[in-house]
N, C-alpha and C. Protein backbone atom coordinates (compact mmCIF):
# COMPACT_ATOMS: atom_id res chain seq x y z
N UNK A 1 17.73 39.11 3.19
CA UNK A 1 16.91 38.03 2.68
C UNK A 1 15.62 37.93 3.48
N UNK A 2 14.59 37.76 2.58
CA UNK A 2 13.04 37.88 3.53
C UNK A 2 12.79 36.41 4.27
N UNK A 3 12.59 36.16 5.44
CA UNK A 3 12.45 35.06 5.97
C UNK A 3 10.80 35.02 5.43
N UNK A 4 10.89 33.16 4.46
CA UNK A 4 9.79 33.26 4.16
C UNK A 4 8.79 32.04 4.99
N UNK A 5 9.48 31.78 5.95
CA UNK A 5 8.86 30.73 7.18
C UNK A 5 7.45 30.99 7.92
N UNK A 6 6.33 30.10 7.71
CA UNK A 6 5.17 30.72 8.09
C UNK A 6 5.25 30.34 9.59
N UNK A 7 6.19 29.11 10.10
CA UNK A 7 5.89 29.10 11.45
C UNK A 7 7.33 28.93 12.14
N UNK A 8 7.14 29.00 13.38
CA UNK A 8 8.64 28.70 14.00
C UNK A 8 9.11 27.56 14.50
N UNK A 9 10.66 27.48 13.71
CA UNK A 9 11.08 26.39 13.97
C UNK A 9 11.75 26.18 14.99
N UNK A 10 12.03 24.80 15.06
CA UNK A 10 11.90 24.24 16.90
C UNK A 10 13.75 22.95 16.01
N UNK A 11 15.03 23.44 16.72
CA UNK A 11 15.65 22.88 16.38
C UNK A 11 16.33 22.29 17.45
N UNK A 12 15.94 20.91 17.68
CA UNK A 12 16.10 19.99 18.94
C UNK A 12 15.51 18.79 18.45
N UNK A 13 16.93 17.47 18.76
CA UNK A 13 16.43 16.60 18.37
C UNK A 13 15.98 16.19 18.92
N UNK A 14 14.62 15.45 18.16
CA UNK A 14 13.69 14.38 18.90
C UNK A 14 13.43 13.23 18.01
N UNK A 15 13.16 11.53 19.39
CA UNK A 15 13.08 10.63 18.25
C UNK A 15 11.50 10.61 17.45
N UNK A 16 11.51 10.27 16.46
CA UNK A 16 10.28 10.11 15.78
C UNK A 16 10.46 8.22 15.44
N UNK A 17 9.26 7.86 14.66
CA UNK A 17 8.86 6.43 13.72
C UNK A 17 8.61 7.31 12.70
N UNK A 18 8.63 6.29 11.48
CA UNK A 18 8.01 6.70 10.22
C UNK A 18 7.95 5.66 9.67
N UNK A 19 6.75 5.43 8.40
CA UNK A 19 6.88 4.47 7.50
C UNK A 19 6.19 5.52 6.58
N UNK A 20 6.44 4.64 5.55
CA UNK A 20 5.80 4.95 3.75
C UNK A 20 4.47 4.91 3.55
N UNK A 21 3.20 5.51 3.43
CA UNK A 21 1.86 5.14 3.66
C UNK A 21 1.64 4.12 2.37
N UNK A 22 2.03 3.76 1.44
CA UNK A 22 2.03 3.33 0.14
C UNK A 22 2.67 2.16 0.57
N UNK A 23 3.46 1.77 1.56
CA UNK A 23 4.06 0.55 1.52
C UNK A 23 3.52 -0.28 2.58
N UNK A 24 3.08 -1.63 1.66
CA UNK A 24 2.62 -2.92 2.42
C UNK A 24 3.05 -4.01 2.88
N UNK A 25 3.78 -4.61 3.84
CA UNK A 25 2.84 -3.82 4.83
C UNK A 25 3.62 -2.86 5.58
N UNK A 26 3.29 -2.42 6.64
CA UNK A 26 3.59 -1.48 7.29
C UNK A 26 5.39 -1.26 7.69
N UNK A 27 5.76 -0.92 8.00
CA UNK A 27 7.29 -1.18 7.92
C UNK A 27 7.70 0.26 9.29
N UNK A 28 7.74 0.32 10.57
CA UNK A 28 8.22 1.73 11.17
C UNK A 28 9.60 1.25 11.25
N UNK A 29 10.30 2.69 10.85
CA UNK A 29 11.69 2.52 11.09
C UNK A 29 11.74 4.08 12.43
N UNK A 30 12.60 3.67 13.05
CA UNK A 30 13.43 5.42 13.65
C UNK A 30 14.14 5.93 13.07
N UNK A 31 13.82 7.31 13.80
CA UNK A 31 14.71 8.55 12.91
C UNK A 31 14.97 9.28 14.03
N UNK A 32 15.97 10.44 13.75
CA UNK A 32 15.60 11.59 14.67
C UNK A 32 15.50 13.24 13.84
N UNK A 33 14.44 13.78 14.17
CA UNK A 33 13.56 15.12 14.11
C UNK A 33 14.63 15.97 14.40
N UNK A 34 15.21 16.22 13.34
CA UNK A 34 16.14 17.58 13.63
C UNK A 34 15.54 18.84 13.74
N UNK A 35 14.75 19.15 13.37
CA UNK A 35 13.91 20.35 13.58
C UNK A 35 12.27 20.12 13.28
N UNK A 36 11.05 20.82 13.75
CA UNK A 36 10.15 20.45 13.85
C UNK A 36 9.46 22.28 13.90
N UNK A 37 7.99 22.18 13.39
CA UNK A 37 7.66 23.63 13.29
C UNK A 37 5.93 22.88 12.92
N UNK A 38 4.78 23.69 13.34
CA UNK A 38 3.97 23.86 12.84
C UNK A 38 3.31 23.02 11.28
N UNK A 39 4.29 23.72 10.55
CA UNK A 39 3.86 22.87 9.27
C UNK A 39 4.26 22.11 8.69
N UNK A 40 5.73 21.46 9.09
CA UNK A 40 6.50 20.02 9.21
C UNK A 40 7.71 20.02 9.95
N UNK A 41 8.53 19.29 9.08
CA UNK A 41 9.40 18.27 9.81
C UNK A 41 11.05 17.76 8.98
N UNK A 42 11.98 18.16 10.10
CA UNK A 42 12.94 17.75 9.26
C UNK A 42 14.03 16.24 9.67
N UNK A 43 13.92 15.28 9.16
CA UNK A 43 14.11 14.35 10.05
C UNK A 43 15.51 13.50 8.90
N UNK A 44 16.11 12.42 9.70
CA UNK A 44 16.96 11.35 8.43
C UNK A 44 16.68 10.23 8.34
N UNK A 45 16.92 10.08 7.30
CA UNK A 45 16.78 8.61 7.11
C UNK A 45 18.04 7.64 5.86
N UNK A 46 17.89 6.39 5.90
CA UNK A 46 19.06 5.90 4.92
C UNK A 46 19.13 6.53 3.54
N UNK A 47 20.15 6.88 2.87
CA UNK A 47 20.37 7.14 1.90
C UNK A 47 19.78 6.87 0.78
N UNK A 48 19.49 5.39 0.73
CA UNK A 48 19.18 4.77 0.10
C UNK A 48 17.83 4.59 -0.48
N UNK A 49 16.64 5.60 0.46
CA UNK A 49 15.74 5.40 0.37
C UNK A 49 14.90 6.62 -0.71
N UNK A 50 14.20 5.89 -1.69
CA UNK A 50 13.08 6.71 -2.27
C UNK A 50 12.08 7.73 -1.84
N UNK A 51 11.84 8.75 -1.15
CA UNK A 51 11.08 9.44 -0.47
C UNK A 51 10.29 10.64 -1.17
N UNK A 52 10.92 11.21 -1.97
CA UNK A 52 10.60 12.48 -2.33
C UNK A 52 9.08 12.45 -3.38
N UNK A 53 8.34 13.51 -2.65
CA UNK A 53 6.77 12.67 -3.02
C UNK A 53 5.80 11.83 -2.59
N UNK A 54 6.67 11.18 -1.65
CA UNK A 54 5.66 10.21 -0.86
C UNK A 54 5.34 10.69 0.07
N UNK A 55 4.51 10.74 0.65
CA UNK A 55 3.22 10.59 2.05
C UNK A 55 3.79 9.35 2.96
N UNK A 56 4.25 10.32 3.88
CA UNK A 56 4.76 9.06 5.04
C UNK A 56 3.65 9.76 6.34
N UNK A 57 3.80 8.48 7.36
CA UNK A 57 3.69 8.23 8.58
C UNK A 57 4.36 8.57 9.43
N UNK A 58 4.02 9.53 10.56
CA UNK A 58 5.02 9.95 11.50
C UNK A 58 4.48 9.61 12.82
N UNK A 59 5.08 9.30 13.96
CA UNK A 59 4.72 8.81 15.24
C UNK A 59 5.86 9.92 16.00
N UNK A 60 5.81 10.54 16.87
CA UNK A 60 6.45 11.41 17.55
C UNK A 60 6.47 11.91 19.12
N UNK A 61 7.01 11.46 19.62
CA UNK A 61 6.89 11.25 21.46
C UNK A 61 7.61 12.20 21.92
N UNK A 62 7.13 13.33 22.50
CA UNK A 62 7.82 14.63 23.20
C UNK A 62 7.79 14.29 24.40
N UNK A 63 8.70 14.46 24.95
CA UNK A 63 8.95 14.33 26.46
C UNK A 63 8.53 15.47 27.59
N UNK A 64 8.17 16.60 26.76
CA UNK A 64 7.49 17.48 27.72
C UNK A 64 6.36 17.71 27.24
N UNK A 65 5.50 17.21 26.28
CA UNK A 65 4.08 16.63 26.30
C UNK A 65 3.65 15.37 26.68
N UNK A 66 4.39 14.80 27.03
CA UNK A 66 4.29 13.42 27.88
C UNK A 66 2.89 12.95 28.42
N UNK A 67 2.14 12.10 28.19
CA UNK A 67 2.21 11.22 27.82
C UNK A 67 1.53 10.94 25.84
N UNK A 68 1.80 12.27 26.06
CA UNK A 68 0.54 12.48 23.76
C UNK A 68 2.00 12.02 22.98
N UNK A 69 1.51 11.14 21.92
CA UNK A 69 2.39 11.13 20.97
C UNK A 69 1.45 11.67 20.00
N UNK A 70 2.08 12.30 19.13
CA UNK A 70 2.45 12.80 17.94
C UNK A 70 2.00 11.81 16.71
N UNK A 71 0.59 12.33 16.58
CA UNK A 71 0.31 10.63 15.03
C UNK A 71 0.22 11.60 13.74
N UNK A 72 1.05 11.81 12.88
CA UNK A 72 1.04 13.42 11.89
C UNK A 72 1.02 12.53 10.47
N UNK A 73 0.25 13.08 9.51
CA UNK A 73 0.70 12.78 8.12
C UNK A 73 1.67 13.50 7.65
N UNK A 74 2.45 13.34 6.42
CA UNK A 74 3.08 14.60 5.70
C UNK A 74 4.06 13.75 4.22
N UNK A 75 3.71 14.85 3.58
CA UNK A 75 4.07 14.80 2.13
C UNK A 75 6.02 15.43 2.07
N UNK A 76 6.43 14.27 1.86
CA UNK A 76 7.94 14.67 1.29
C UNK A 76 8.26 16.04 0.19
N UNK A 77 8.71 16.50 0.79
CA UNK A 77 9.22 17.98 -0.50
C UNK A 77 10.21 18.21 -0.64
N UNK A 78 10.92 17.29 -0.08
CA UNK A 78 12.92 17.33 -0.44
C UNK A 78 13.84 16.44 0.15
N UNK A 79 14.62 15.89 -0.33
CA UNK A 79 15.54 14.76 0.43
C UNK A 79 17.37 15.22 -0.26
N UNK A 80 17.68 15.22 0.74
CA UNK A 80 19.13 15.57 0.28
C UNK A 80 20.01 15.15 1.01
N UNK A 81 21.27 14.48 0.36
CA UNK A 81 22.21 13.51 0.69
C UNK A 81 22.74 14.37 1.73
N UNK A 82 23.00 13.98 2.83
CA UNK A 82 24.09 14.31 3.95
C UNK A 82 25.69 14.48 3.50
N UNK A 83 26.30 14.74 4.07
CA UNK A 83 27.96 15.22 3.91
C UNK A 83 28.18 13.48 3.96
N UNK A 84 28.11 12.67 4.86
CA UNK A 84 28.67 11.71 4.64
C UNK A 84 28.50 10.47 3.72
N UNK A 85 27.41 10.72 3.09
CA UNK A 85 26.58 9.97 1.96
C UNK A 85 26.02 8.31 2.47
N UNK A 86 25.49 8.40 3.27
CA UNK A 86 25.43 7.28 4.24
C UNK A 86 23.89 7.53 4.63
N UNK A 87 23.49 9.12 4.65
CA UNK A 87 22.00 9.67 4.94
C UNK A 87 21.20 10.24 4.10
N UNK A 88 20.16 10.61 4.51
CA UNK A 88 19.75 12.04 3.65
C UNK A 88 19.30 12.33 4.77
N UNK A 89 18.53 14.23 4.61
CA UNK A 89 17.83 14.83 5.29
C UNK A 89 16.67 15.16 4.64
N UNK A 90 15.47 14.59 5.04
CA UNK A 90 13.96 14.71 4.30
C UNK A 90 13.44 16.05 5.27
N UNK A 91 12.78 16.69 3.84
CA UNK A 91 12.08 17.38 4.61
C UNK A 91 10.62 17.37 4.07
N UNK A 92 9.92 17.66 5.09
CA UNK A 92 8.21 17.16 5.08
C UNK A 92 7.24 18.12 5.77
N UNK A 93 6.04 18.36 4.65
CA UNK A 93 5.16 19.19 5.16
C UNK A 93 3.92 18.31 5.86
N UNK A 94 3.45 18.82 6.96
CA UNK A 94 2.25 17.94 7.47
C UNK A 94 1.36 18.16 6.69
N UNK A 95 0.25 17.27 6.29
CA UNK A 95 -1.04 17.38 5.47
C UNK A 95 -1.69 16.75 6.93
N UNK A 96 -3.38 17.17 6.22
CA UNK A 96 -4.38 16.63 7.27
C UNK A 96 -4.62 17.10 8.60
N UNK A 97 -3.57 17.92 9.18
CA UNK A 97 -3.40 18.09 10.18
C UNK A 97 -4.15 18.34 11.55
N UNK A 98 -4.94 17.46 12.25
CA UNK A 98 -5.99 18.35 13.11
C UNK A 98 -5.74 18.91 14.03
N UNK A 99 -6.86 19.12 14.91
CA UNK A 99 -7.10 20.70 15.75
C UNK A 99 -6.31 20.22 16.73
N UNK A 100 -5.93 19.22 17.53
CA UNK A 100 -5.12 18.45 18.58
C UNK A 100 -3.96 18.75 18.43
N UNK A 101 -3.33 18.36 16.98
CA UNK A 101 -1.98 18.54 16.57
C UNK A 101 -1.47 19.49 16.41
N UNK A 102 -2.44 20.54 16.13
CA UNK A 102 -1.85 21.45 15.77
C UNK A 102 -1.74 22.28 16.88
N UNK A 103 -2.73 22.20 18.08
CA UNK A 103 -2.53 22.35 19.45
C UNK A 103 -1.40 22.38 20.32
N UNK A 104 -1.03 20.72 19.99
CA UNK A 104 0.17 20.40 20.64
C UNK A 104 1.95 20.65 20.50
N UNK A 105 1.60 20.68 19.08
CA UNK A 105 2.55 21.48 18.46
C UNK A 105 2.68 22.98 18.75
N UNK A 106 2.07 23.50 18.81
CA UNK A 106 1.91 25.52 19.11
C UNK A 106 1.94 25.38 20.83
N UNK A 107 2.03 24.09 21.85
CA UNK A 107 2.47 24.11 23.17
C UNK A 107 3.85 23.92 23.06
N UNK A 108 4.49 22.87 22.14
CA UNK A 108 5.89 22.40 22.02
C UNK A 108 6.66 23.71 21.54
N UNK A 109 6.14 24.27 20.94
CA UNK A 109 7.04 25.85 20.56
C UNK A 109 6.88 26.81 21.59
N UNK A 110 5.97 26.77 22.55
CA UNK A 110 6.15 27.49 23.39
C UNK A 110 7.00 27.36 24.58
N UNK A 111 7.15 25.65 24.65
CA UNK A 111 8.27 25.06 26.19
C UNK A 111 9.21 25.06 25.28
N UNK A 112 9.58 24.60 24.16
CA UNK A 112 10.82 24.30 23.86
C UNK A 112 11.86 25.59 23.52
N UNK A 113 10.69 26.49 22.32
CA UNK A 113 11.22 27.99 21.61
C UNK A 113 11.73 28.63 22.48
């Protein structure tokens, strides 16, 4: 099977925030970042929640980039119920992304990878 992954993924959890950019007002909940790469993000959240398609907010605090958090956009491209049906697992591509982030991210794959 051709690995069709443009960047490398980083599978270690970390906590993130997120909210809905569409929702008023602002609402951060936690999650935790099951895997993380270059061009998004795979994180959970309640079951219950509408995601797929939306443009959320991500806040993200690495402990060995300490003291930068992580301020990322990204567009939902899949949400799928967990084994215990209690979660899902969203997964999300970053949009917008700038030259900082994308910086800091291509350091986090290098301490963590």
């Amino acid at each position: 099977m051709e690995n069709r992954r443009q960047h490398r993924r980083i599978d270690k959890n970390i906590n993130l925030l997120y909210c809905i950019t569409d929702v008023f007002p602002k609402k951060w909940d936690m999650s935790i970042a099951e895997n993380i790469s270059a061009g998004g993000v795979r994180f959970i959240v309640p079951s219950d929640l509408k995601l797929k398609d939306k443009i959320v907010q991500l806040r993200i605090q690495i402990p060995q980039l300490a003291p930068f958090i992580l301020e990322l956009e990204a567009m939902v491209v899949n949400v799928k119920l967990r084994f215990n049906v209690k979660q899902s697992d969203v997964r999300a591509k970053f949009i917008n992304l700038s030259e900082i982030n994308k910086e800091r991210l291509s350091v986090l794959e290098r301490m963590i990878g």
